[in-house]
Protein backbone atom coordinates (compact mmCIF):
# COMPACT_ATOMS: atom_id res chain seq x y z
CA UNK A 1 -80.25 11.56 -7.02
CA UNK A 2 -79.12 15.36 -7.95
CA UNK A 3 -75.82 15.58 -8.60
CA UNK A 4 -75.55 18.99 -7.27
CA UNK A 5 -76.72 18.10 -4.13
CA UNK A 6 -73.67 15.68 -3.81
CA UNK A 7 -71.25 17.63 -6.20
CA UNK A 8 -69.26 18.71 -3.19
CA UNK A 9 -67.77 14.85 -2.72
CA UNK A 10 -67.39 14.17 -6.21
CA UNK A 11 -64.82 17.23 -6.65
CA UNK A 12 -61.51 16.46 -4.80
CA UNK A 13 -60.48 19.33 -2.01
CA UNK A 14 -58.70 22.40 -3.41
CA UNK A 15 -60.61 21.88 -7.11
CA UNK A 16 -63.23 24.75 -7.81
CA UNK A 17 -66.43 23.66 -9.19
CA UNK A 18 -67.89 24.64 -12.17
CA UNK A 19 -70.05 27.46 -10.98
CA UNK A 20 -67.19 28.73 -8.98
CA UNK A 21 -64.77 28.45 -12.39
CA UNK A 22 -67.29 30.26 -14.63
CA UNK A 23 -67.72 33.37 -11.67
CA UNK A 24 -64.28 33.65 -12.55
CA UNK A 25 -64.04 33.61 -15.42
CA UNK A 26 -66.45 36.28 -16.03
CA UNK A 27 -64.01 38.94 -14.51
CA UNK A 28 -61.62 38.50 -17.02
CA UNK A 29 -61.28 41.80 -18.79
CA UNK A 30 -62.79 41.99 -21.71
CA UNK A 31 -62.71 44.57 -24.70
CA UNK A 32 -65.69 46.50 -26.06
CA UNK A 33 -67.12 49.23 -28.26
CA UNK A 34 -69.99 50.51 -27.26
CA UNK A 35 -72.50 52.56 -29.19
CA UNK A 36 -74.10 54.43 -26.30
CA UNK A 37 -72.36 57.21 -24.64
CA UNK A 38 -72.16 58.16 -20.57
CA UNK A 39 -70.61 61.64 -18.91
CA UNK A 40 -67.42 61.06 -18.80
CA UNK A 41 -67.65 62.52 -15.59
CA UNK A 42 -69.65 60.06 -14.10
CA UNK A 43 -67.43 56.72 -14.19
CA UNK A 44 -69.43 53.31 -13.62
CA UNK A 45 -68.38 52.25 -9.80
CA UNK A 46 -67.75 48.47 -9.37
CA UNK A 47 -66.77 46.52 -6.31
CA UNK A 48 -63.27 46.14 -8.14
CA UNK A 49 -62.59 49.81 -8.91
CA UNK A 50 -64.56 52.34 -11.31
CA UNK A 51 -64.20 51.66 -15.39
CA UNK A 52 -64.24 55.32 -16.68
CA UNK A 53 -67.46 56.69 -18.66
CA UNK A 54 -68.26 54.96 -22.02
CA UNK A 55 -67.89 56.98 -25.67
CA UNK A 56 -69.63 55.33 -28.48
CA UNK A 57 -67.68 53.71 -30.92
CA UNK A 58 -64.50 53.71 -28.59
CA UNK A 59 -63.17 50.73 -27.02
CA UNK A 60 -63.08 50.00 -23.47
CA UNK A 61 -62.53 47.14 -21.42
CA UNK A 62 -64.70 46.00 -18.76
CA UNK A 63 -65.50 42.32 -16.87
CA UNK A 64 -66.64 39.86 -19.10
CA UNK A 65 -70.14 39.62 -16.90
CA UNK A 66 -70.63 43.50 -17.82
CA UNK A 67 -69.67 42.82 -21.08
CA UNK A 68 -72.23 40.26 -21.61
CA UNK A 69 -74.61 42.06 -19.50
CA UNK A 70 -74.26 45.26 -22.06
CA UNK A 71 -74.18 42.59 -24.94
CA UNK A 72 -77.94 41.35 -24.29
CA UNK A 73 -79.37 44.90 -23.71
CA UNK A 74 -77.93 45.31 -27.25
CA UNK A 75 -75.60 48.34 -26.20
CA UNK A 76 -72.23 46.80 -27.74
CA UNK A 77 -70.44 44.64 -29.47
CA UNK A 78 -67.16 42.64 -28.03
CA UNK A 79 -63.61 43.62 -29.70
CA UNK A 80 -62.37 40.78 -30.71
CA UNK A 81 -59.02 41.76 -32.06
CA UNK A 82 -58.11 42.48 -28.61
CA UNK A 83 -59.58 39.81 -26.70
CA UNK A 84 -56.51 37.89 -27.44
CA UNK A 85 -57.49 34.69 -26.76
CA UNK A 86 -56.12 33.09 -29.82
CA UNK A 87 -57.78 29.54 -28.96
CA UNK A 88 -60.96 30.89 -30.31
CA UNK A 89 -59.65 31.62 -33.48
CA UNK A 90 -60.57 28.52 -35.46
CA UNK A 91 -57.38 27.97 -37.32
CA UNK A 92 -55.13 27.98 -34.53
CA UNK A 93 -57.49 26.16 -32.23
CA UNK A 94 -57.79 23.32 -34.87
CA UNK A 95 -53.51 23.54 -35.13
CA UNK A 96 -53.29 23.27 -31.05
CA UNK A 97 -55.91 20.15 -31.50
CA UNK A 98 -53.73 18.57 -34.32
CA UNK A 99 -50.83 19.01 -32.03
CA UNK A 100 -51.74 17.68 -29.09
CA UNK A 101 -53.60 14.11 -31.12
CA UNK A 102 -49.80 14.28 -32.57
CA UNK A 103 -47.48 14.58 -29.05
CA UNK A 104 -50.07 13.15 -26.84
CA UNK A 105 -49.25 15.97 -24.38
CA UNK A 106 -51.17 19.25 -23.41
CA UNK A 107 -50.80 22.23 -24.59
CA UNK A 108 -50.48 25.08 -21.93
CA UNK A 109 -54.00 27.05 -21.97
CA UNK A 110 -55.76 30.67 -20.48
CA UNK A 111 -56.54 28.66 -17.51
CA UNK A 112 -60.16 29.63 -17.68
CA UNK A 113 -60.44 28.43 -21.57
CA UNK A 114 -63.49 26.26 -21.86
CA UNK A 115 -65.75 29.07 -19.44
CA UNK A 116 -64.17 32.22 -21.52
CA UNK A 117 -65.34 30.08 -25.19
CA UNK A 118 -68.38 29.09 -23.61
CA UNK A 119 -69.64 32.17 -22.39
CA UNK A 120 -68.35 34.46 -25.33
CA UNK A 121 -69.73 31.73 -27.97
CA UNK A 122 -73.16 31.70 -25.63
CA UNK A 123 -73.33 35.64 -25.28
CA UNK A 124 -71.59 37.17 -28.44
CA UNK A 125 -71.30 34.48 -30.63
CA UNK A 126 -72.30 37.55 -33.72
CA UNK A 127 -69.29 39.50 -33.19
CA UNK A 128 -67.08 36.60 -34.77
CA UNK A 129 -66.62 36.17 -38.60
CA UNK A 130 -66.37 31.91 -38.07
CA UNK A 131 -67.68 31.28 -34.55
CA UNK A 132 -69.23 27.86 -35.28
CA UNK A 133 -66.14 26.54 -36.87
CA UNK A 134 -64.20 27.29 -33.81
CA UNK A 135 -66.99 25.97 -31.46
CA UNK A 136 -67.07 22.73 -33.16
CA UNK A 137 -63.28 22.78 -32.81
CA UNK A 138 -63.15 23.72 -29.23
CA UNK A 139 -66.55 21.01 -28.66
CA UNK A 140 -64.36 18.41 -29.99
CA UNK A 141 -61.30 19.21 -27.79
């Protein structure tokens, strides 16, 4: 028995699935240098508005799923100073983990957390100095 086929009882009504959280998350903006340049003219046109012509070695943001896209192709690198998402830094992630074992409560998260770590740890995982310390921390969460 597939448990996509039936995936639509098993999550309650309102609840996205996990396809449907990860599409989202990949249009969180996202910061990159990239090391090709485009007219500046000419800015890339996107169903959510236009993101202005790239310069190499300046940072721009863009949608996570471009970022990743441009990632693979080997055309930049992700920013991660200004990603922000300070759960993926493995010092405080292992602090929020120590916290929470400690109060037994949860600690208020980027709502998309687990897709966002996943797919940047999938796609990028060379643009961090200690990526597989914070994976195993965020694995064990």
């Amino acid at each position: 028995m597939s448990s996509k086929k039936y995936e639509h009882v098993l999550s309650p009504p309102g609840c996205f699935t996990a396809e449907e959280m990860q599409f989202l998350a990949e249009d969180i903006p996202t910061s990159i240098v990239s090391n090709f340049s485009t007219e500046k003219e000419k800015p890339l046109r996107l169903i959510q508005g236009e993101v202005p012509g790239f310069v190499a070695a300046f940072s721009r943001s863009v949608p996570m799923w471009l970022c990743l896209s441009l990632k693979r192709q080997g055309k930049c690198r992700v920013n991660i100073d200004e990603l922000k998402l300070n759960f993926m830094d493995s010092k405080v992630s292992s602090l929020i983990l120590r916290r929470e074992k400690l109060i037994k409560l949860p600690t208020r998260m980027n709502f998309y957390f687990a897709e966002v770590s996943e797919l940047i740890f999938r796609g990028a995982r060379e643009d961090f100095d200690d990526w597989h310390v914070a994976y195993d921390t965020l694995v064990r969460w």
